[in-house]
PDB file of N, CA and C in Angstrom:
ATOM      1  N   UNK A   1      22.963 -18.526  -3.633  1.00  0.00           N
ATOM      2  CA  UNK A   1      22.882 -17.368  -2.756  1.00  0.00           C
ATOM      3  C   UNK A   1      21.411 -17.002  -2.552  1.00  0.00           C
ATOM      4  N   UNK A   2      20.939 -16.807  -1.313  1.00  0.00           N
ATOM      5  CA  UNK A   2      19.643 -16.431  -0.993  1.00  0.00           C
ATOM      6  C   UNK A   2      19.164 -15.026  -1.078  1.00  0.00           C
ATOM      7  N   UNK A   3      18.138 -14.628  -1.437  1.00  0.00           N
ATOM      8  CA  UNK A   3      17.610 -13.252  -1.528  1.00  0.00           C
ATOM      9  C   UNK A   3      18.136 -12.791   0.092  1.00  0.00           C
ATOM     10  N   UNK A   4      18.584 -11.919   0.561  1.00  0.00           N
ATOM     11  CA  UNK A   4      17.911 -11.346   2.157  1.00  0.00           C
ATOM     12  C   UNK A   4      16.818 -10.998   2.053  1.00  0.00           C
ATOM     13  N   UNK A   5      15.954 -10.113   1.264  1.00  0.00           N
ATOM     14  CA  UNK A   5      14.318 -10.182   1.097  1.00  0.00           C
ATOM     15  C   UNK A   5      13.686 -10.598   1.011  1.00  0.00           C
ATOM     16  N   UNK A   6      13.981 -11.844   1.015  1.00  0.00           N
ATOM     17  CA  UNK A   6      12.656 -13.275   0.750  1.00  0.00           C
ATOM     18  C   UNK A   6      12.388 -13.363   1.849  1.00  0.00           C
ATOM     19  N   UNK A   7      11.143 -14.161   1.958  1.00  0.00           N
ATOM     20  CA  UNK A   7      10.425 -14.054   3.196  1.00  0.00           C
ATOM     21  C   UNK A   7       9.817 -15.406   2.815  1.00  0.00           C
ATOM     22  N   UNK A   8       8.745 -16.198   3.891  1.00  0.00           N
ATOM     23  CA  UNK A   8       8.255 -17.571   3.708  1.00  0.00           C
ATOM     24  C   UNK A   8       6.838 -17.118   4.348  1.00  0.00           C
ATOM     25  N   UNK A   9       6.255 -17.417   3.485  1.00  0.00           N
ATOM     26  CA  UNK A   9       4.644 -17.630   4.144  1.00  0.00           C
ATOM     27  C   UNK A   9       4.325 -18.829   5.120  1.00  0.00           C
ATOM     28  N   UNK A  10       3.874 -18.235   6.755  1.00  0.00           N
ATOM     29  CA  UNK A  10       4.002 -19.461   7.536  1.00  0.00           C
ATOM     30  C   UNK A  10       2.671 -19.935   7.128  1.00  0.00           C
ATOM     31  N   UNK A  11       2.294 -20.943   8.117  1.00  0.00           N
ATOM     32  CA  UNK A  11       0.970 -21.906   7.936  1.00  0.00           C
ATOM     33  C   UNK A  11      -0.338 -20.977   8.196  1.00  0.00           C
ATOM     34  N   UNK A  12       0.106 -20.136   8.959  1.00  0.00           N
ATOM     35  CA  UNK A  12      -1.264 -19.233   9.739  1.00  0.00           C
ATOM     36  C   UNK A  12      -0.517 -18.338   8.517  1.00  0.00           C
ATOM     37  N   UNK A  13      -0.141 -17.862   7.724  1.00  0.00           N
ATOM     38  CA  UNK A  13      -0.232 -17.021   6.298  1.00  0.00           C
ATOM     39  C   UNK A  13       0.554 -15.682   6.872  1.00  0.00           C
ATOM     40  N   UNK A  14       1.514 -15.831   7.829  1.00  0.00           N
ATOM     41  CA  UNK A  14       2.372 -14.687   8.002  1.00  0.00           C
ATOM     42  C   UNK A  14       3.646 -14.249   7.728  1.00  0.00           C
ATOM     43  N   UNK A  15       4.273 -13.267   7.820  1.00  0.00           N
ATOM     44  CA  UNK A  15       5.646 -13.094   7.322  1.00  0.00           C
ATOM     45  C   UNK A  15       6.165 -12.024   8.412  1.00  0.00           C
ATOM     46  N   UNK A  16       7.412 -12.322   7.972  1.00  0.00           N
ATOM     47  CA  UNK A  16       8.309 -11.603   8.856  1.00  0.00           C
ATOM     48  C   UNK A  16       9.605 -10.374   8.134  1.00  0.00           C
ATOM     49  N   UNK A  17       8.951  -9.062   8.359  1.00  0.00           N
ATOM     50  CA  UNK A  17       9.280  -8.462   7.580  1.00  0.00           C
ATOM     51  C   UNK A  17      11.118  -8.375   7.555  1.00  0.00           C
ATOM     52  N   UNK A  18      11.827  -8.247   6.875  1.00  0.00           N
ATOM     53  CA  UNK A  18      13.270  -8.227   7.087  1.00  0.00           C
ATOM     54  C   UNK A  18      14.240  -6.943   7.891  1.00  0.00           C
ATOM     55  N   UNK A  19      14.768  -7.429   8.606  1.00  0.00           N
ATOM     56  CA  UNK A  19      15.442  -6.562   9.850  1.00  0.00           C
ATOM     57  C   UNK A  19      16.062  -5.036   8.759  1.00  0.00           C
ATOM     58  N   UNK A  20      16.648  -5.143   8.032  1.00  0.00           N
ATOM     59  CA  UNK A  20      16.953  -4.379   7.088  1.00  0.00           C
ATOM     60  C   UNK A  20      16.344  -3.655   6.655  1.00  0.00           C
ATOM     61  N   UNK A  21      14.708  -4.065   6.097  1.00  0.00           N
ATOM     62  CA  UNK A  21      14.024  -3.170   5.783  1.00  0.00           C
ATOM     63  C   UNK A  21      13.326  -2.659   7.081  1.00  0.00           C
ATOM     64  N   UNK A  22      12.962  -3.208   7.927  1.00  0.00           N
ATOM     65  CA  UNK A  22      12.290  -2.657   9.133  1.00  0.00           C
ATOM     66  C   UNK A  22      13.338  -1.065   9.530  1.00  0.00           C
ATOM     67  N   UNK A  23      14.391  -1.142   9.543  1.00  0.00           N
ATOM     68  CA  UNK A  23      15.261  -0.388  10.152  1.00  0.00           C
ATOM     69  C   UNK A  23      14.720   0.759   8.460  1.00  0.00           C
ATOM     70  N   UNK A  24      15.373   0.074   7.396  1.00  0.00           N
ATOM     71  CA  UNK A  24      15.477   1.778   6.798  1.00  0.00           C
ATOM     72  C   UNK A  24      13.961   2.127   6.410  1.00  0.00           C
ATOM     73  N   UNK A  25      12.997   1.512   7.024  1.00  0.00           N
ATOM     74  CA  UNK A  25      11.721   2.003   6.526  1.00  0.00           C
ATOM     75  C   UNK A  25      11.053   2.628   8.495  1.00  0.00           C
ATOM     76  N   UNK A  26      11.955   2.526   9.273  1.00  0.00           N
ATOM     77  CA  UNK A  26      11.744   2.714  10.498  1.00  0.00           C
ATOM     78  C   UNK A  26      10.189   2.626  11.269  1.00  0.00           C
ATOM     79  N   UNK A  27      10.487   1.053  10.979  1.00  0.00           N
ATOM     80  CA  UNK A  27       8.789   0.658  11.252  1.00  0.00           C
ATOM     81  C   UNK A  27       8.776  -0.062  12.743  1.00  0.00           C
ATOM     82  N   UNK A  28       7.493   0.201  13.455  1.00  0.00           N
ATOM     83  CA  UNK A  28       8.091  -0.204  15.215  1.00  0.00           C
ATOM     84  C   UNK A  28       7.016  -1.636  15.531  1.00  0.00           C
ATOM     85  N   UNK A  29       6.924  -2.245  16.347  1.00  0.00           N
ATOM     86  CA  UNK A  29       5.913  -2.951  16.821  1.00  0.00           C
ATOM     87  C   UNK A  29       4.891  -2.651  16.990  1.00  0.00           C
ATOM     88  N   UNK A  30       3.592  -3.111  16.336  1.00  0.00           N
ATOM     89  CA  UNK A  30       2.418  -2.580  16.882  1.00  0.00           C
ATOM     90  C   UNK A  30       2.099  -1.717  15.548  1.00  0.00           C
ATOM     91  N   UNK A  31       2.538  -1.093  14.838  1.00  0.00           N
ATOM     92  CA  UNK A  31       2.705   0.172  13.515  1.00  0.00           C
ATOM     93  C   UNK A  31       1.631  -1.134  12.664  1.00  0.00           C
ATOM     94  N   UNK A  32       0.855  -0.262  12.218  1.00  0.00           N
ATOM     95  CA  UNK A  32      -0.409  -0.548  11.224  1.00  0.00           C
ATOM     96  C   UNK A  32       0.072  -0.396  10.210  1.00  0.00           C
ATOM     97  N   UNK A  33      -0.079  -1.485   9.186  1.00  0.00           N
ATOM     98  CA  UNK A  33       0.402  -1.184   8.126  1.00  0.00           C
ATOM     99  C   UNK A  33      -0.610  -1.354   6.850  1.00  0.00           C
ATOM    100  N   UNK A  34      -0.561  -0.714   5.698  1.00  0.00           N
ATOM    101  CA  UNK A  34      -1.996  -0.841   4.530  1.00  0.00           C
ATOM    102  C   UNK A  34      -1.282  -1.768   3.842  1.00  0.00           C
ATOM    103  N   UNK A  35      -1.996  -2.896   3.422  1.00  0.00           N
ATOM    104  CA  UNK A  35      -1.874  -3.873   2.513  1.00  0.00           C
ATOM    105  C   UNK A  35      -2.667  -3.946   1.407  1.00  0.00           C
ATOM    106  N   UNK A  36      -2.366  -4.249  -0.016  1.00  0.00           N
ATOM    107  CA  UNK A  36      -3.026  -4.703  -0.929  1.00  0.00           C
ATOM    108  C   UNK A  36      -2.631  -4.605  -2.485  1.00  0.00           C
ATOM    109  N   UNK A  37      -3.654  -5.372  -3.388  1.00  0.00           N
ATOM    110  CA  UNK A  37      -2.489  -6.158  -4.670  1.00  0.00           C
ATOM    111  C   UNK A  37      -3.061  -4.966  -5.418  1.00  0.00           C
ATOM    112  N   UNK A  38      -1.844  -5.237  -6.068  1.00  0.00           N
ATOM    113  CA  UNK A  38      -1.826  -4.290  -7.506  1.00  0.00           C
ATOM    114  C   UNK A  38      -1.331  -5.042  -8.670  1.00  0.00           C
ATOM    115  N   UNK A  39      -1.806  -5.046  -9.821  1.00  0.00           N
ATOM    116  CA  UNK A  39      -1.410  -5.955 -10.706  1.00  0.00           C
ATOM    117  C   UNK A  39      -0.434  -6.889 -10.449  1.00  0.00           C
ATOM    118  N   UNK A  40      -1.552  -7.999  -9.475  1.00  0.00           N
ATOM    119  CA  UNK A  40      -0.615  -9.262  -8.955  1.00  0.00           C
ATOM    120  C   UNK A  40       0.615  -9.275  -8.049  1.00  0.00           C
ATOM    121  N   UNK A  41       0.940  -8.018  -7.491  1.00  0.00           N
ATOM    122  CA  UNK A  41       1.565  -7.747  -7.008  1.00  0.00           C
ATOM    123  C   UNK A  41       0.908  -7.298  -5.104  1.00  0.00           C
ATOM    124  N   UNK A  42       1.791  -8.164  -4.462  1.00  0.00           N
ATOM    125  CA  UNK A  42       1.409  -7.785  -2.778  1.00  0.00           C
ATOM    126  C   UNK A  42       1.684  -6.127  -2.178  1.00  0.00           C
ATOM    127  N   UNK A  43       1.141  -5.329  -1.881  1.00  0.00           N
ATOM    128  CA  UNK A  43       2.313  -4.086  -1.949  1.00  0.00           C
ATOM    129  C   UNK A  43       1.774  -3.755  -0.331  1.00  0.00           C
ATOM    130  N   UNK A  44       2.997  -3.364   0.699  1.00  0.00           N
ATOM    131  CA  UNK A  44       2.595  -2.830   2.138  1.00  0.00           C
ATOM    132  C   UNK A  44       2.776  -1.076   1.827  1.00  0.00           C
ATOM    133  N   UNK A  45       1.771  -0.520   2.962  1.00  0.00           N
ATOM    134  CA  UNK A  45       2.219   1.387   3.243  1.00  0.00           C
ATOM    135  C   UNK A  45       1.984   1.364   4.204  1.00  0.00           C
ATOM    136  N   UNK A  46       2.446   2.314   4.871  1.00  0.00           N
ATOM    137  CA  UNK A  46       2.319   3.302   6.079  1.00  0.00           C
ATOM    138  C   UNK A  46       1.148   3.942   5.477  1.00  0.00           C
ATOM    139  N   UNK A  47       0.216   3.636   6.406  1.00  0.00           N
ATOM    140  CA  UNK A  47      -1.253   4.438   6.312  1.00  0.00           C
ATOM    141  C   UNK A  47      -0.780   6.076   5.884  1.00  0.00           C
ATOM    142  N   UNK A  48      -1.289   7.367   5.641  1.00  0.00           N
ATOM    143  CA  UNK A  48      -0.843   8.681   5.669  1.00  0.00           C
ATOM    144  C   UNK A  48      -2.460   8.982   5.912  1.00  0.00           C
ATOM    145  N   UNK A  49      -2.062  10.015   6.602  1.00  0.00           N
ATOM    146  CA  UNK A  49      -3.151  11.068   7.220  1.00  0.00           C
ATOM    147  C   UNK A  49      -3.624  11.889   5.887  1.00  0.00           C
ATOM    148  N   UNK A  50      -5.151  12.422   5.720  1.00  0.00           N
ATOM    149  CA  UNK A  50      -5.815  13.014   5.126  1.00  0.00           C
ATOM    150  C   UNK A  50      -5.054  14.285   4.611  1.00  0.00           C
ATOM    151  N   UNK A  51      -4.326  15.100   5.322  1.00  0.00           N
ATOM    152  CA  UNK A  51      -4.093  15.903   5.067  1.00  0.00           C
ATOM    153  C   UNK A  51      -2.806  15.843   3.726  1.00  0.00           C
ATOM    154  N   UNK A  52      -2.405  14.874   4.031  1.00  0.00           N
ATOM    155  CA  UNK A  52      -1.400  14.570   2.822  1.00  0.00           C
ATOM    156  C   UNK A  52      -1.825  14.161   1.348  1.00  0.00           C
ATOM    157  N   UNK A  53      -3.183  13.620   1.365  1.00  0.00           N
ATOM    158  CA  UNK A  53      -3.554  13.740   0.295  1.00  0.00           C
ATOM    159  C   UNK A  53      -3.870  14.780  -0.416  1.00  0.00           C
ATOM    160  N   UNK A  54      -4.069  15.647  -0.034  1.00  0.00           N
ATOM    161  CA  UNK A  54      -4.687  16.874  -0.664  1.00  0.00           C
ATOM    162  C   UNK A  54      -3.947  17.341  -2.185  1.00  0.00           C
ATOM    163  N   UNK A  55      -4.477  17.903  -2.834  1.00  0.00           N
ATOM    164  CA  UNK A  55      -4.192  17.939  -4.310  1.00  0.00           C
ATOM    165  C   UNK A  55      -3.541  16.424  -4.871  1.00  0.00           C
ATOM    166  N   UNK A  56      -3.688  15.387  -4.145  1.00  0.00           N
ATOM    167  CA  UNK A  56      -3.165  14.003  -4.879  1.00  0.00           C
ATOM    168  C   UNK A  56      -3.542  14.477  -6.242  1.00  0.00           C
ATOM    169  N   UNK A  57      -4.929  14.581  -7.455  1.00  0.00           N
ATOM    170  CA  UNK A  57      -5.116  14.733  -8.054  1.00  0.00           C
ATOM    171  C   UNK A  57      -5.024  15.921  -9.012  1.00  0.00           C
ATOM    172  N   UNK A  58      -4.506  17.099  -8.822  1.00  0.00           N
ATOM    173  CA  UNK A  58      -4.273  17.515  -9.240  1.00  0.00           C
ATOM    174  C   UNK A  58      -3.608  17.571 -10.587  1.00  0.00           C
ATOM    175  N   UNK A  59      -4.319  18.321 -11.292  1.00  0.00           N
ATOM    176  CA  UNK A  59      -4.135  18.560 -12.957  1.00  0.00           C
ATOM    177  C   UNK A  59      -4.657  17.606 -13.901  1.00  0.00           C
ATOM    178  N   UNK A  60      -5.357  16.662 -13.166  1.00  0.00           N
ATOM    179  CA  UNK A  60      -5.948  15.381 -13.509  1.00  0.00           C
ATOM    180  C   UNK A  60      -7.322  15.651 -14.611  1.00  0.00           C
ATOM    181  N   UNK A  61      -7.872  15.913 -15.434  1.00  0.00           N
ATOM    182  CA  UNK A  61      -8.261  16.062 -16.254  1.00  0.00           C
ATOM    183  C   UNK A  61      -9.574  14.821 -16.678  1.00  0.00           C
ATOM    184  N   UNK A  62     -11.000  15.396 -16.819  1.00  0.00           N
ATOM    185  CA  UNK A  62     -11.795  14.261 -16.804  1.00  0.00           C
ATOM    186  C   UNK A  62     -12.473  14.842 -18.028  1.00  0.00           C
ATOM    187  N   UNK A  63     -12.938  13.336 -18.380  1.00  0.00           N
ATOM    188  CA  UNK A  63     -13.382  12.997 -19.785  1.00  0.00           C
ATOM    189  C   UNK A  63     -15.084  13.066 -19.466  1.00  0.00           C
ATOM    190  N   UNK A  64     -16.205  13.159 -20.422  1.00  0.00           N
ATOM    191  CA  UNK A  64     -17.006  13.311 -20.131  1.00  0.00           C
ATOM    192  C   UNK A  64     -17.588  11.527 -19.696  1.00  0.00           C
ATOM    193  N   UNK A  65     -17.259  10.943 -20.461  1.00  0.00           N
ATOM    194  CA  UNK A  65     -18.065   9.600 -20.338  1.00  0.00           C
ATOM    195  C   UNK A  65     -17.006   8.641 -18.915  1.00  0.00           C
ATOM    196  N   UNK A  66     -16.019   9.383 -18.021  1.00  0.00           N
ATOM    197  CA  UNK A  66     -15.692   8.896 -16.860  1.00  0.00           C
ATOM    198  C   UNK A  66     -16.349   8.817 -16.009  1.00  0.00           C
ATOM    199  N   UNK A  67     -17.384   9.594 -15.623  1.00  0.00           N
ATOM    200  CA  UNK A  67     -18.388   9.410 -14.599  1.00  0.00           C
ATOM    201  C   UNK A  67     -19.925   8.746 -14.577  1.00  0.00           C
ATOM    202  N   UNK A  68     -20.488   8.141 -13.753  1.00  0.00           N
ATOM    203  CA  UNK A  68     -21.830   7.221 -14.092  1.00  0.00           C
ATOM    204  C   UNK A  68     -22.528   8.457 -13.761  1.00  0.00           C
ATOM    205  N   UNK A  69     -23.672   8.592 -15.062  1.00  0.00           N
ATOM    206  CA  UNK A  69     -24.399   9.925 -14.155  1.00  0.00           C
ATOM    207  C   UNK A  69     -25.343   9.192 -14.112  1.00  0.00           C
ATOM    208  N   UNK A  70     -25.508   7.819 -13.645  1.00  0.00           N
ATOM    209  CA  UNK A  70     -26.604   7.314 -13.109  1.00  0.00           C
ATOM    210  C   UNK A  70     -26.742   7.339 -11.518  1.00  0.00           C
ATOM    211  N   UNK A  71     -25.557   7.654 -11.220  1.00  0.00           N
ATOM    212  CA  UNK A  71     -25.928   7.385  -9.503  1.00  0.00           C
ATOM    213  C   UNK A  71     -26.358   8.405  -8.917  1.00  0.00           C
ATOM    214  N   UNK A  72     -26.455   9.565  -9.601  1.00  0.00           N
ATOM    215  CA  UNK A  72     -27.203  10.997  -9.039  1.00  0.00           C
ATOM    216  C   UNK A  72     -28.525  10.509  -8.694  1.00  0.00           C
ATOM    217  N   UNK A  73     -29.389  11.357  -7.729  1.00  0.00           N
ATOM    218  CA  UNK A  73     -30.527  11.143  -7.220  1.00  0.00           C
ATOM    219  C   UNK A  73     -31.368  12.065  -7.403  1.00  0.00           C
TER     220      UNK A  73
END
């Protein structure tokens, strides 16, 4: 039995995302999508606008030796 999610890397290195997911992720022609690996892993997003990030970090808590205080000028 075959995955329905599998996909094949063509020669020019493309894929074709699956009708299934296109529909419940309601993605259209032309739609930009963010790519990139994460522990070995391929991962796609829907870009999001600035405004949605806001408090991403929140409650996030920094250590003193996290920052280079060499790059100050």
């Amino acid at each position: 039995m075959e995955n329905k999610n599998m996909v094949t890397v063509s020669p020019k290195f493309q894929v074709v995302i699956p009708k299934r997911l296109r529909n419940a992720l309601n993605l259209q022609p032309g739609q930009k999508l963010f790519m990139y690996e994460l522990d070995g892993s391929l991962h796609l997003d829907k870009p999001r606008p600035m405004r949605e990030m806001r408090g991403i970090a929140k409650g996030v808590t920094w250590e003193e030796g996290d920052r280079d205080h060499s790059e100050r000028f």
